[in-house]
PDB file of N, CA and C in Angstrom:
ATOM      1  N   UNK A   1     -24.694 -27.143  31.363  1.00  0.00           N
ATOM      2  CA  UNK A   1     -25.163 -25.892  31.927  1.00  0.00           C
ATOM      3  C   UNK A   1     -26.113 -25.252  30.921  1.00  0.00           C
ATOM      4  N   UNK A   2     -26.996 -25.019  31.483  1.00  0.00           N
ATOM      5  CA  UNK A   2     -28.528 -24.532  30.090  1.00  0.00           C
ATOM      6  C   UNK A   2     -28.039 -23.152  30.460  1.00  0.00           C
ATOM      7  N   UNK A   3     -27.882 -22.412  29.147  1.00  0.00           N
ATOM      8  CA  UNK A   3     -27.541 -21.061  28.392  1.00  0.00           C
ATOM      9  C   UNK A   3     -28.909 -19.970  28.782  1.00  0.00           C
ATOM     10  N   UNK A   4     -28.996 -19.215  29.741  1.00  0.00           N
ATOM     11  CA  UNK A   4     -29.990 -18.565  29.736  1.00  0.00           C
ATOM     12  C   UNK A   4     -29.596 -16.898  28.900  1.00  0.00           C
ATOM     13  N   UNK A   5     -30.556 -16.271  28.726  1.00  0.00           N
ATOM     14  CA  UNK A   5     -30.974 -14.830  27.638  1.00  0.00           C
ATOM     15  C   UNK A   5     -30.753 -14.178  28.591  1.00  0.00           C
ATOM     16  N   UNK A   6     -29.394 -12.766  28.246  1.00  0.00           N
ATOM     17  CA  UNK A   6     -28.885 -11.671  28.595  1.00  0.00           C
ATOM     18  C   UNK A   6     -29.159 -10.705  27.889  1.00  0.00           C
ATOM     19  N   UNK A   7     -29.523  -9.988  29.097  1.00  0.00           N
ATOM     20  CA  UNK A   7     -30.330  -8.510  28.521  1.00  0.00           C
ATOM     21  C   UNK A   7     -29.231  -7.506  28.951  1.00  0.00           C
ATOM     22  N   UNK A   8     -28.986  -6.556  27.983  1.00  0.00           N
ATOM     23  CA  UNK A   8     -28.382  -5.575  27.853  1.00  0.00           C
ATOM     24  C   UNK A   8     -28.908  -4.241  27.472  1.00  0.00           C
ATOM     25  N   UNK A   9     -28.752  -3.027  28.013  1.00  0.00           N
ATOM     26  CA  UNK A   9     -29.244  -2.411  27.242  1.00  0.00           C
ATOM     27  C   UNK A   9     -28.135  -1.775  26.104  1.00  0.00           C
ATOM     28  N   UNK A  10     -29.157  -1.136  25.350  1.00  0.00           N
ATOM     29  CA  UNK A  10     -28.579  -0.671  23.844  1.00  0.00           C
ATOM     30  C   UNK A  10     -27.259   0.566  23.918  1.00  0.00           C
ATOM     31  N   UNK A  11     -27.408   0.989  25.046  1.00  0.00           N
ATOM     32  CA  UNK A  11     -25.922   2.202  25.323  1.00  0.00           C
ATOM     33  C   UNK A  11     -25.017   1.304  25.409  1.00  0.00           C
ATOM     34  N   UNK A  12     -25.364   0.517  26.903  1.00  0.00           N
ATOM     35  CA  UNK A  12     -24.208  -0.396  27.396  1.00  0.00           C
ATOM     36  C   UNK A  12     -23.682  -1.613  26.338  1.00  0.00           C
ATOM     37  N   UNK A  13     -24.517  -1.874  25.516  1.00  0.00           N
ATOM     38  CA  UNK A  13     -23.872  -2.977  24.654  1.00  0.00           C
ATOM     39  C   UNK A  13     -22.974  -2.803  23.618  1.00  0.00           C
ATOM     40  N   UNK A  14     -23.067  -1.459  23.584  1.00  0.00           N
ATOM     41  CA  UNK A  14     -21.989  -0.835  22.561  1.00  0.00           C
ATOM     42  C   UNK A  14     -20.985  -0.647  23.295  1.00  0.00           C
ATOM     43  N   UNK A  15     -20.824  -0.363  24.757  1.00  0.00           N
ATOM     44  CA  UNK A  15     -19.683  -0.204  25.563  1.00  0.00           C
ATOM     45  C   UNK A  15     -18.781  -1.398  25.979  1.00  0.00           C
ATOM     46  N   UNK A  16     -19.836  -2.457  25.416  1.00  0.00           N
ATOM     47  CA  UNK A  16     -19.287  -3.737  26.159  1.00  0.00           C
ATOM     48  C   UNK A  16     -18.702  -4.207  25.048  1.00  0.00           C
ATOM     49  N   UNK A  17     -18.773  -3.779  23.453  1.00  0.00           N
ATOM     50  CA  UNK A  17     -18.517  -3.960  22.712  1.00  0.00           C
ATOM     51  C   UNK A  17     -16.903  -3.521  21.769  1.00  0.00           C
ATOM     52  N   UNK A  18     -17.111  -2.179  22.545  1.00  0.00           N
ATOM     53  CA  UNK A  18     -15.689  -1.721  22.600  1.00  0.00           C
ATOM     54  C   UNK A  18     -14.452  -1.972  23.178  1.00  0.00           C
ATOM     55  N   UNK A  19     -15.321  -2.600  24.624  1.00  0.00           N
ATOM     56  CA  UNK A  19     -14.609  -2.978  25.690  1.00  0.00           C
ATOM     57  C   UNK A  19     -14.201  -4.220  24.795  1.00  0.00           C
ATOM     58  N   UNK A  20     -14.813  -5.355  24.625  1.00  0.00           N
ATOM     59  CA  UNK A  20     -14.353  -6.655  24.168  1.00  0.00           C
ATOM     60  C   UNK A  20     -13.461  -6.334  23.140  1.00  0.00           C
ATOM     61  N   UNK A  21     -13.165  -5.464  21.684  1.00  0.00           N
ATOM     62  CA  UNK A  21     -12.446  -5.268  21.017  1.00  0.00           C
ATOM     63  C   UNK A  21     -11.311  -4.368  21.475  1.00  0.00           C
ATOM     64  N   UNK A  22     -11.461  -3.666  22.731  1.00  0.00           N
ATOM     65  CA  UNK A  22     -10.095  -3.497  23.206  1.00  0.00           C
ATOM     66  C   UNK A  22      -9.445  -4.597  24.143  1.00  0.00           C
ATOM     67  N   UNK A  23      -9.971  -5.331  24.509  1.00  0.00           N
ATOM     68  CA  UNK A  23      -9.247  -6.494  25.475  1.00  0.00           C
ATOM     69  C   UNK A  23      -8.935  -7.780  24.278  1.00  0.00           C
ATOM     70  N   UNK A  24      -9.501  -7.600  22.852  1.00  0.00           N
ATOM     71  CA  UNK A  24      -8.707  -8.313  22.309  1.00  0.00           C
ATOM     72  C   UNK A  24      -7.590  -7.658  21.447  1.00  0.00           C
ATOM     73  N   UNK A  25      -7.273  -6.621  21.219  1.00  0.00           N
ATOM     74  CA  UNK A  25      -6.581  -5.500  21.105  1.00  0.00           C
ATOM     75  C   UNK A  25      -4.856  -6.199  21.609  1.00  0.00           C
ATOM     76  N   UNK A  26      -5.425  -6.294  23.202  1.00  0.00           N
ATOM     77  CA  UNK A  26      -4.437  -5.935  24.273  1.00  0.00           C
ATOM     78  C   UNK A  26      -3.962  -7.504  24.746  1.00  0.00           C
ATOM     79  N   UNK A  27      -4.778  -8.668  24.190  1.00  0.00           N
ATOM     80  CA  UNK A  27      -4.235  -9.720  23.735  1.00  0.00           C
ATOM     81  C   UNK A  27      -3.179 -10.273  22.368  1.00  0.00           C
ATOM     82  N   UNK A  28      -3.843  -9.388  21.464  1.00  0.00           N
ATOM     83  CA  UNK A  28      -2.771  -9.964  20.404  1.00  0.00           C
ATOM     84  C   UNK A  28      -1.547  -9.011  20.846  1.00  0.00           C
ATOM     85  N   UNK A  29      -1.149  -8.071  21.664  1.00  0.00           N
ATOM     86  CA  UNK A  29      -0.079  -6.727  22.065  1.00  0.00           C
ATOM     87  C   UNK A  29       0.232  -8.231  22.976  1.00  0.00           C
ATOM     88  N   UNK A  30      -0.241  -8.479  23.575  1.00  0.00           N
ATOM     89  CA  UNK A  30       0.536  -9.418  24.468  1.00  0.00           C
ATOM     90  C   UNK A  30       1.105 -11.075  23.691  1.00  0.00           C
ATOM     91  N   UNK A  31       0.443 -11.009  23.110  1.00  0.00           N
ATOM     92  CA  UNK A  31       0.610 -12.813  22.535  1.00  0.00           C
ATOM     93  C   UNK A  31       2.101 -11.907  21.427  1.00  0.00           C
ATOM     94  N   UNK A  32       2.052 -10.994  20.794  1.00  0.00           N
ATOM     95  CA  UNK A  32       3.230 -10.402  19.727  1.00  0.00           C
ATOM     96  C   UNK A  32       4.381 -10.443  20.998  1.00  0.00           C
ATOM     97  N   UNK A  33       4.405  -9.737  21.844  1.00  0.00           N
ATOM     98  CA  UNK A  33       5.343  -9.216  22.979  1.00  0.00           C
ATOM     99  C   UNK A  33       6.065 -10.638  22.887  1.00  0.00           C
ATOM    100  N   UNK A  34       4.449 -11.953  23.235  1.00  0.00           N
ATOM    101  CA  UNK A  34       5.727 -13.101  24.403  1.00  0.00           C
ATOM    102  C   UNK A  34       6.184 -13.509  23.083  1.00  0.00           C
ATOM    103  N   UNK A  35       5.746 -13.958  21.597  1.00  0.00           N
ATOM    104  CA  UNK A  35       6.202 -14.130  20.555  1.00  0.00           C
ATOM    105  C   UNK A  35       7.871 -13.641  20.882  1.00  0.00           C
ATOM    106  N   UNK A  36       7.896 -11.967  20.791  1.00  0.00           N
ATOM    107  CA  UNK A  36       9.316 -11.518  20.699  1.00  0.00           C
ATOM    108  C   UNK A  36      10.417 -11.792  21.585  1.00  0.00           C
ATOM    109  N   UNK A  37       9.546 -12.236  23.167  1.00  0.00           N
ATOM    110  CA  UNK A  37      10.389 -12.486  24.141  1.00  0.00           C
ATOM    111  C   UNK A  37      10.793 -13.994  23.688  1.00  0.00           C
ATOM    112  N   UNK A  38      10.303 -15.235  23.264  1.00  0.00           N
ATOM    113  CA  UNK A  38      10.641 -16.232  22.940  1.00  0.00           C
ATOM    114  C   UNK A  38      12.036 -16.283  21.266  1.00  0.00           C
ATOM    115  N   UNK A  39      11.450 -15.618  20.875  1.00  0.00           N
ATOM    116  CA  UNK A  39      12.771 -14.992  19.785  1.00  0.00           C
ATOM    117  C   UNK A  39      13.787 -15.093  20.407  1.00  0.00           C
ATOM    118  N   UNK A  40      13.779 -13.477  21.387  1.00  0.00           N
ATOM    119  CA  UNK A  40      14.969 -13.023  21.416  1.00  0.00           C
ATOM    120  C   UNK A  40      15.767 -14.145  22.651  1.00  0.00           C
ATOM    121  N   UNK A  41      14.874 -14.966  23.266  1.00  0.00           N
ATOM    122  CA  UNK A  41      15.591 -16.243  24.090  1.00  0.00           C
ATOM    123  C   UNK A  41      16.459 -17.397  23.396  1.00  0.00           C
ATOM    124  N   UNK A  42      15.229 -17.519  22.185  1.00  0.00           N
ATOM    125  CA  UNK A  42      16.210 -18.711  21.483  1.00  0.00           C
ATOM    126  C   UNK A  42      17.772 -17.878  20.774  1.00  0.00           C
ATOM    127  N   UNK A  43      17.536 -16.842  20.547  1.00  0.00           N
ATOM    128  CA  UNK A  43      19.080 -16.428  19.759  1.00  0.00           C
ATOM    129  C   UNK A  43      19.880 -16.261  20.989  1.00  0.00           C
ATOM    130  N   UNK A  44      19.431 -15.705  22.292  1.00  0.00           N
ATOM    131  CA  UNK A  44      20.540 -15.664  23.335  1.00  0.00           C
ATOM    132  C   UNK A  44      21.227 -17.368  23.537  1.00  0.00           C
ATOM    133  N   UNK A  45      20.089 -18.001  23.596  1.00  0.00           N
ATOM    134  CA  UNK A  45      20.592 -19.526  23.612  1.00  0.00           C
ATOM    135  C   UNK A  45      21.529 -19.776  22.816  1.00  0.00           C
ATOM    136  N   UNK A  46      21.188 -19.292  21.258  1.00  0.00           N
ATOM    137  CA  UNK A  46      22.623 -19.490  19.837  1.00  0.00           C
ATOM    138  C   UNK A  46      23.352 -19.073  20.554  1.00  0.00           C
ATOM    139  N   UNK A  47      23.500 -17.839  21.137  1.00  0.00           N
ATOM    140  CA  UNK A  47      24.405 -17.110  21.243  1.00  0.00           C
ATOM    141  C   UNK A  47      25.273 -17.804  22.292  1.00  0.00           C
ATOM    142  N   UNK A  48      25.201 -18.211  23.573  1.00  0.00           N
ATOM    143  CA  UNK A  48      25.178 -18.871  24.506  1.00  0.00           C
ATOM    144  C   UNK A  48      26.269 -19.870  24.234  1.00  0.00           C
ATOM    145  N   UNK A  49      25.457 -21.170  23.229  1.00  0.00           N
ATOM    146  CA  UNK A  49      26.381 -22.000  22.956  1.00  0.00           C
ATOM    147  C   UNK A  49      27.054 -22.164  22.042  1.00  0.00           C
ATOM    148  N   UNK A  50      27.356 -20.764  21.275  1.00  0.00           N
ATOM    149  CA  UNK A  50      28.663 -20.878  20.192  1.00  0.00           C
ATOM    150  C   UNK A  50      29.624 -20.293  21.486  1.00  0.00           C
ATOM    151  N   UNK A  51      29.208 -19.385  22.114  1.00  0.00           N
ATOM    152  CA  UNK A  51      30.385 -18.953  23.226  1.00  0.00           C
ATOM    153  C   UNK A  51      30.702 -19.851  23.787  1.00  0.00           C
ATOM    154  N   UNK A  52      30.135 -20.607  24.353  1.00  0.00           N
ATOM    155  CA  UNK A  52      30.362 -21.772  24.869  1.00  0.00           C
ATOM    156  C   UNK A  52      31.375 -23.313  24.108  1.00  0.00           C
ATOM    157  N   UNK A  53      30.931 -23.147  22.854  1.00  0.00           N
ATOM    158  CA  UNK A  53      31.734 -23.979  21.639  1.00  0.00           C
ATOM    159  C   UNK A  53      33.032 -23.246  21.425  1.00  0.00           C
ATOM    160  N   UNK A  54      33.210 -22.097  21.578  1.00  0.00           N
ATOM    161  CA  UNK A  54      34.471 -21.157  21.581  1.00  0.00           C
ATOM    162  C   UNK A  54      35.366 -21.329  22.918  1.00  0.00           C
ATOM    163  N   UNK A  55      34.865 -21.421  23.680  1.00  0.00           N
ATOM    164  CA  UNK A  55      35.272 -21.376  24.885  1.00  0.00           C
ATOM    165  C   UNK A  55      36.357 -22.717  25.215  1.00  0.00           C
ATOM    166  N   UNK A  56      35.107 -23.877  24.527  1.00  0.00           N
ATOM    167  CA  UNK A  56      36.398 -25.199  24.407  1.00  0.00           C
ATOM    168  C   UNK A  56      37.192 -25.418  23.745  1.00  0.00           C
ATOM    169  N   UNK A  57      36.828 -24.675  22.550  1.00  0.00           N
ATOM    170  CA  UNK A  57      37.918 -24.553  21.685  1.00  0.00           C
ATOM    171  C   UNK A  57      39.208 -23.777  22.168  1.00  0.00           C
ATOM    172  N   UNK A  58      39.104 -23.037  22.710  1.00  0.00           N
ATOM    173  CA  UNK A  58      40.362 -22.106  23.558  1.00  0.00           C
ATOM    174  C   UNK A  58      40.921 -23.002  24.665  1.00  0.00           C
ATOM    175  N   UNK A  59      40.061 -23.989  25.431  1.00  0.00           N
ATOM    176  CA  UNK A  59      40.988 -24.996  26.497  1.00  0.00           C
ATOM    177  C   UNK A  59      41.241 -25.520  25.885  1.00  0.00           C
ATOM    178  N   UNK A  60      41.118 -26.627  24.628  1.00  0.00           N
ATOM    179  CA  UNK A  60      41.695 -27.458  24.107  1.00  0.00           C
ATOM    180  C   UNK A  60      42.695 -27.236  23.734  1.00  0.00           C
ATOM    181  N   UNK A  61      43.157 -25.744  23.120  1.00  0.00           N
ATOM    182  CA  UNK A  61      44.506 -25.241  22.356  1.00  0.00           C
ATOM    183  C   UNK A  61      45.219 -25.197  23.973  1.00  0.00           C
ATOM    184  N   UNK A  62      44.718 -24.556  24.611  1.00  0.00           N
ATOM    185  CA  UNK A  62      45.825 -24.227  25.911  1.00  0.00           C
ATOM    186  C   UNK A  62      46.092 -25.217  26.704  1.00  0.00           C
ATOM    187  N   UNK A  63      45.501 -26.130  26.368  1.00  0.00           N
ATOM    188  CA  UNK A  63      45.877 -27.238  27.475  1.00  0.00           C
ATOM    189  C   UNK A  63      46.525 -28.494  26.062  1.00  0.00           C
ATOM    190  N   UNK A  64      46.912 -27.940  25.215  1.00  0.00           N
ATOM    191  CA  UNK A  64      47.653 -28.497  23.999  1.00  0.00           C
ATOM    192  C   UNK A  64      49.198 -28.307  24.550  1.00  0.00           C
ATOM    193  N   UNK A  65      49.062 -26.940  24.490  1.00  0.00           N
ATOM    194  CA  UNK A  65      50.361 -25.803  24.556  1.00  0.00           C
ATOM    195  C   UNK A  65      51.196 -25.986  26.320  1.00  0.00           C
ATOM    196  N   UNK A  66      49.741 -26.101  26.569  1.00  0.00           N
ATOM    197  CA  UNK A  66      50.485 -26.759  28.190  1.00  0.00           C
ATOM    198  C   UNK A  66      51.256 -27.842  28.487  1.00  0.00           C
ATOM    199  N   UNK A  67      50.914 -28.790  27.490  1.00  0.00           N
ATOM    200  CA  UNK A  67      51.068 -30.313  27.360  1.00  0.00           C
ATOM    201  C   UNK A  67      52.496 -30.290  26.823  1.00  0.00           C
ATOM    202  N   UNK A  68      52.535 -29.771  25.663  1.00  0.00           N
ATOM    203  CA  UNK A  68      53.758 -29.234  24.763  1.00  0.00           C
ATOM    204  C   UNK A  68      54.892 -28.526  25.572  1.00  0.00           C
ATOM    205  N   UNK A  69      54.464 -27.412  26.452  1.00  0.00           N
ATOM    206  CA  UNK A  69      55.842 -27.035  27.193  1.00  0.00           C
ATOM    207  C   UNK A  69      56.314 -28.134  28.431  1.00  0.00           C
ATOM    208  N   UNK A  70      54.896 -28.664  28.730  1.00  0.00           N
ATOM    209  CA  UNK A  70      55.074 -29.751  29.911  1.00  0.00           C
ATOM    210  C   UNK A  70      55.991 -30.304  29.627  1.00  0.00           C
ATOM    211  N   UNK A  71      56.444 -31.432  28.601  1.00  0.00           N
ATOM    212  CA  UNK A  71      56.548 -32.645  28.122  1.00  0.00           C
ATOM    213  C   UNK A  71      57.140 -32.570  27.182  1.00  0.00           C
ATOM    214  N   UNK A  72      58.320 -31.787  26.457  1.00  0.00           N
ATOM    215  CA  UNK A  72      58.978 -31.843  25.548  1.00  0.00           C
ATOM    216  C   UNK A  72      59.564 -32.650  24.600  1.00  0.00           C
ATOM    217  N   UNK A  73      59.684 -32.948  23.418  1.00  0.00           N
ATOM    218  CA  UNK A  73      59.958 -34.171  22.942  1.00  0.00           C
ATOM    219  C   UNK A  73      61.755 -33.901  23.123  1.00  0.00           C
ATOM    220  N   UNK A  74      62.239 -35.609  23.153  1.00  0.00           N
ATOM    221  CA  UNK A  74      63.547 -34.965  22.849  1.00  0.00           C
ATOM    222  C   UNK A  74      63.829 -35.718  21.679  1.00  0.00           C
ATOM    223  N   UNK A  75      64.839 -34.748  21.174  1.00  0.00           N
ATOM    224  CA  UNK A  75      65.861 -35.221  20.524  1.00  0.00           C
ATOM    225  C   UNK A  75      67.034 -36.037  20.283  1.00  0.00           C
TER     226      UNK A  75
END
């Protein structure tokens, strides 16, 4: 695609200029944001599967204890 010469005038190019440094402004506000939203996902995930690692750890004991009153040894 051959690059043709844009004419601007000298008010508006300062406007377009501001404009471009606020829309990159309002990109790095957005690229920080999804940054924080990806954070705070991966720690819900930690969070997630230690509850989850806890969780088996609690059936394993109760279904120990179940086993144990089930099935008594004798004497």
């Amino acid at each position: 695609m051959e690059r043709m010469p844009v004419f601007v005038r000298v008010d508006e190019y300062h406007d377009v200029l501001a404009l471009v440094t606020t829309v990159r402004k309002k990109l790095d506000e957005a690229k920080n944001t999804l940054l924080k939203i990806h954070d705070l996902k991966n720690e819900e995930d930690h969070q997630l599967e230690l509850w989850q690692n806890t969780l088996a750890e609690i059936e394993k004991k109760v279904d120990f204890v179940d086993h144990s009153l089930s099935e008594p040894e004798h004497f």
